[in-house]
Protein backbone atom coordinates (compact mmCIF):
# COMPACT_ATOMS: atom_id res chain seq x y z
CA UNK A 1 4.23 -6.11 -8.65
CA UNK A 2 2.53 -6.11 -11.82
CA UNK A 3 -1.54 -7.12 -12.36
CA UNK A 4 -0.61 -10.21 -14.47
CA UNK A 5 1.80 -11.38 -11.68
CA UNK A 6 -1.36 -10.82 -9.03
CA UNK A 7 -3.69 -12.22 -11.05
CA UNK A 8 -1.56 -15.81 -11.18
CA UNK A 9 -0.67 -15.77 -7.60
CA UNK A 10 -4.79 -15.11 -6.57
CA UNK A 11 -5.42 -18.35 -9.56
CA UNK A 12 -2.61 -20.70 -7.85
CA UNK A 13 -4.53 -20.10 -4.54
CA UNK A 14 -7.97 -20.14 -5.17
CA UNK A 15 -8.57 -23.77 -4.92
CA UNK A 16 -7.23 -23.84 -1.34
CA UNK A 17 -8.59 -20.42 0.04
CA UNK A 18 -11.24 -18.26 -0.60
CA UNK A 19 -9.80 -14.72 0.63
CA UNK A 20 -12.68 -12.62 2.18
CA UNK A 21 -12.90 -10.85 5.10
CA UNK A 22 -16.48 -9.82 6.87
CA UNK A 23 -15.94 -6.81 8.95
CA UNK A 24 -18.92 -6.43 11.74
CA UNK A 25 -21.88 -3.85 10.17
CA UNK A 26 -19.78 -3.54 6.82
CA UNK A 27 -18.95 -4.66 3.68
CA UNK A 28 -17.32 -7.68 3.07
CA UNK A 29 -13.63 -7.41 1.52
CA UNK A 30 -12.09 -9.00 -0.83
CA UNK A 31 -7.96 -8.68 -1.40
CA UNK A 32 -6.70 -5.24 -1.00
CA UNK A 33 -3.20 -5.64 -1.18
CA UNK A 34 -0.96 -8.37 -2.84
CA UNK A 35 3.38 -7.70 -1.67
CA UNK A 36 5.92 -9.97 -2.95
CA UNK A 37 8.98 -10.24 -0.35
CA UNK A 38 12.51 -11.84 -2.29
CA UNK A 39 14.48 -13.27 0.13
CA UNK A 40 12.37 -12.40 3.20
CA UNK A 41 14.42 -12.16 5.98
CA UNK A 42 17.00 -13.51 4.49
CA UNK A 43 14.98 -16.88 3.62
CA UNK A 44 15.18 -18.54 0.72
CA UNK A 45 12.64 -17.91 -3.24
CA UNK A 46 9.29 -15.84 -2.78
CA UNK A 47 7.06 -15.22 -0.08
CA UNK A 48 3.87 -13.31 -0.85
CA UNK A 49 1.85 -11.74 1.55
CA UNK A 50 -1.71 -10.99 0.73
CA UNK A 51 -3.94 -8.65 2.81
CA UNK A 52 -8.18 -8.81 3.03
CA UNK A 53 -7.98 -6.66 6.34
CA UNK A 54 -7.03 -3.13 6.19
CA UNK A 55 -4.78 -1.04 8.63
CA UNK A 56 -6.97 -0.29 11.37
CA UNK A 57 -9.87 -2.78 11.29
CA UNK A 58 -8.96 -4.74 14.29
CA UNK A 59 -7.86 -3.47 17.89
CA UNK A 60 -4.14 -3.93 19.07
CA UNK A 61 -3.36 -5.04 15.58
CA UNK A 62 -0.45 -4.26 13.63
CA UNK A 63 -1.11 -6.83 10.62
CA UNK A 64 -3.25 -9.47 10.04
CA UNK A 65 -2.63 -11.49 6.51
CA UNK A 66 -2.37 -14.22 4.62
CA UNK A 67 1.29 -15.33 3.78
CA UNK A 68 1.80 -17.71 0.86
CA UNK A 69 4.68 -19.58 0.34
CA UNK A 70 4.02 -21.23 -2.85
CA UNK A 71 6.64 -23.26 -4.06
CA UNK A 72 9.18 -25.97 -1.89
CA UNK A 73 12.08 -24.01 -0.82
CA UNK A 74 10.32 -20.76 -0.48
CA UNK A 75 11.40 -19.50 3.23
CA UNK A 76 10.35 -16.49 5.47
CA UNK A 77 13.49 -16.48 7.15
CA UNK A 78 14.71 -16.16 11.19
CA UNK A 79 13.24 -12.69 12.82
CA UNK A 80 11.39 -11.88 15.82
CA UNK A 81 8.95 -9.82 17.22
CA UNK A 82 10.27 -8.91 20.94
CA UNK A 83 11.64 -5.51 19.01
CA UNK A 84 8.42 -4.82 17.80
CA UNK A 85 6.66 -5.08 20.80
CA UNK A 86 4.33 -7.65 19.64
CA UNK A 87 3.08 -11.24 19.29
CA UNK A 88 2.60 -13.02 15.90
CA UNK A 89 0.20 -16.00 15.28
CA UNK A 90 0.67 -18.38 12.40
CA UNK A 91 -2.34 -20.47 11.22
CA UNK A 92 -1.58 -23.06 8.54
CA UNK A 93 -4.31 -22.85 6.25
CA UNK A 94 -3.03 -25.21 3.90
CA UNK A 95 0.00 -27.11 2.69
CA UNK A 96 3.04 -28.34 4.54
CA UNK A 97 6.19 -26.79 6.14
CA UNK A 98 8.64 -27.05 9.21
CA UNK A 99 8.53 -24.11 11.61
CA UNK A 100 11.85 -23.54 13.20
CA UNK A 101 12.71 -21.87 16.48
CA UNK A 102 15.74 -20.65 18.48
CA UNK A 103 16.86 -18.07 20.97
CA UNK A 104 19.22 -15.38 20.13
CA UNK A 105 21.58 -16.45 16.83
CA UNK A 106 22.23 -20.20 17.18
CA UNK A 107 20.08 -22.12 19.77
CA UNK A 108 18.02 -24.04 17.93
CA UNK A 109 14.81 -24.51 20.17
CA UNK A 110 11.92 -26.55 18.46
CA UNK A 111 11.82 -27.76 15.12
CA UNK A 112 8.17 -29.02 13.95
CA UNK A 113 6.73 -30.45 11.05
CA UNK A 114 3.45 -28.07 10.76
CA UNK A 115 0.09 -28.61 8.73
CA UNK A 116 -3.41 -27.74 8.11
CA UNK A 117 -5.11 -26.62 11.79
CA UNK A 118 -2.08 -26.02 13.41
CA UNK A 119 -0.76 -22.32 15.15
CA UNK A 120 2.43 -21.28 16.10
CA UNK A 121 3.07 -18.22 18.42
CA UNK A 122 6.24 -16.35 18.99
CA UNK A 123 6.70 -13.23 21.11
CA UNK A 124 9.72 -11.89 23.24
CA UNK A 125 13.10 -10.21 22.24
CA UNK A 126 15.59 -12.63 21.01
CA UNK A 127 13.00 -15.22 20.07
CA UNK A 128 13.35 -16.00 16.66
CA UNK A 129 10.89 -18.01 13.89
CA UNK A 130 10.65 -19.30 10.01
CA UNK A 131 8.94 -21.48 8.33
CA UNK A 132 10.17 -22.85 5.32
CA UNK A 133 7.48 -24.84 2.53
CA UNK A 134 8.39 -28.33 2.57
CA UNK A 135 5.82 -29.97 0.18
CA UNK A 136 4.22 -30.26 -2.96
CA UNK A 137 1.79 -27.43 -3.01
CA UNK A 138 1.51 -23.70 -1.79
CA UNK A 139 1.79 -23.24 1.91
CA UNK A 140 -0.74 -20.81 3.48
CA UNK A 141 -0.61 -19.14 6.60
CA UNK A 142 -3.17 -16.69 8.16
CA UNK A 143 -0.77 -14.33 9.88
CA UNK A 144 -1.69 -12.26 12.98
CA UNK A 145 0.50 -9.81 14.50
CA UNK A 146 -0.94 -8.31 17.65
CA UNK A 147 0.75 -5.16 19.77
CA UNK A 148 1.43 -5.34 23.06
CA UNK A 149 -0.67 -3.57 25.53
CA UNK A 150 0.93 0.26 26.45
């Protein structure tokens, strides 16, 4: 992904987040990694995820990043995290979307309108989530991913 490309996703968001992270006795961060994800999971336009925290700052983490959807349509698409051993927290930051779940490849389990304040939580094998941006302006989430105990 190129600078310029960056630089306009980190100018889209600004008004609606301001992406630091304060590690304990350090530092603070600012963004350290920007990834743009076509098609994620087989979802539909652009999902961007955007990381303040680096690999290894937090215990039992695997990830923990903001994930921008920021036009209507864009989709992180059905997957789960019961593979992975792990449990994965969305918090909607900003914006507007419907989080979808189901079991297995069909069941269709909860469907829910989701907004500003509210967290989602998925964990299990053949527990499947996405969230798809359903309004007007970007849709932020502050994703956690957390491994399960050994």
């Amino acid at each position: 992904m190129e600078a310029n490309e960056q630089a306009e996703i980190l100018k889209k968001i600004s008004p609606y987040v301001d992406l630091k992270f304060y590690p304990f006795g350090k530092q603070e961060n600012g963004v350290c990694e920007i990834i743009k994800r076509e098609s994620m999971y087989n979802g539909k336009g652009v999902v961007y995820m955007i990381s303040t925290i680096q690999s290894g700052e937090l215990v039992n983490n695997r990830f923990a990043q903001y994930m921008v959807l920021l036009n209507k349509g864009d989709e992180g698409g059905f997957h789960d995290h019961g593979s992975k051993k792990e449990q994965e927290l969305y918090v909607i930051v900003h914006g507007k979307g419907k989080y979808t779940e189901r079991r297995g490849e069909n069941e269709i389990i909860k469907e829910v309108e989701v907004q500003k304040g509210n967290i989602t939580a998925i964990q299990g094998i053949g527990n499947y989530h996405s969230i798809i941006n359903t309004g007007d302006e970007p849709l932020i989430i502050f994703v956690v991913a957390t491994n399960e105990k050994p």
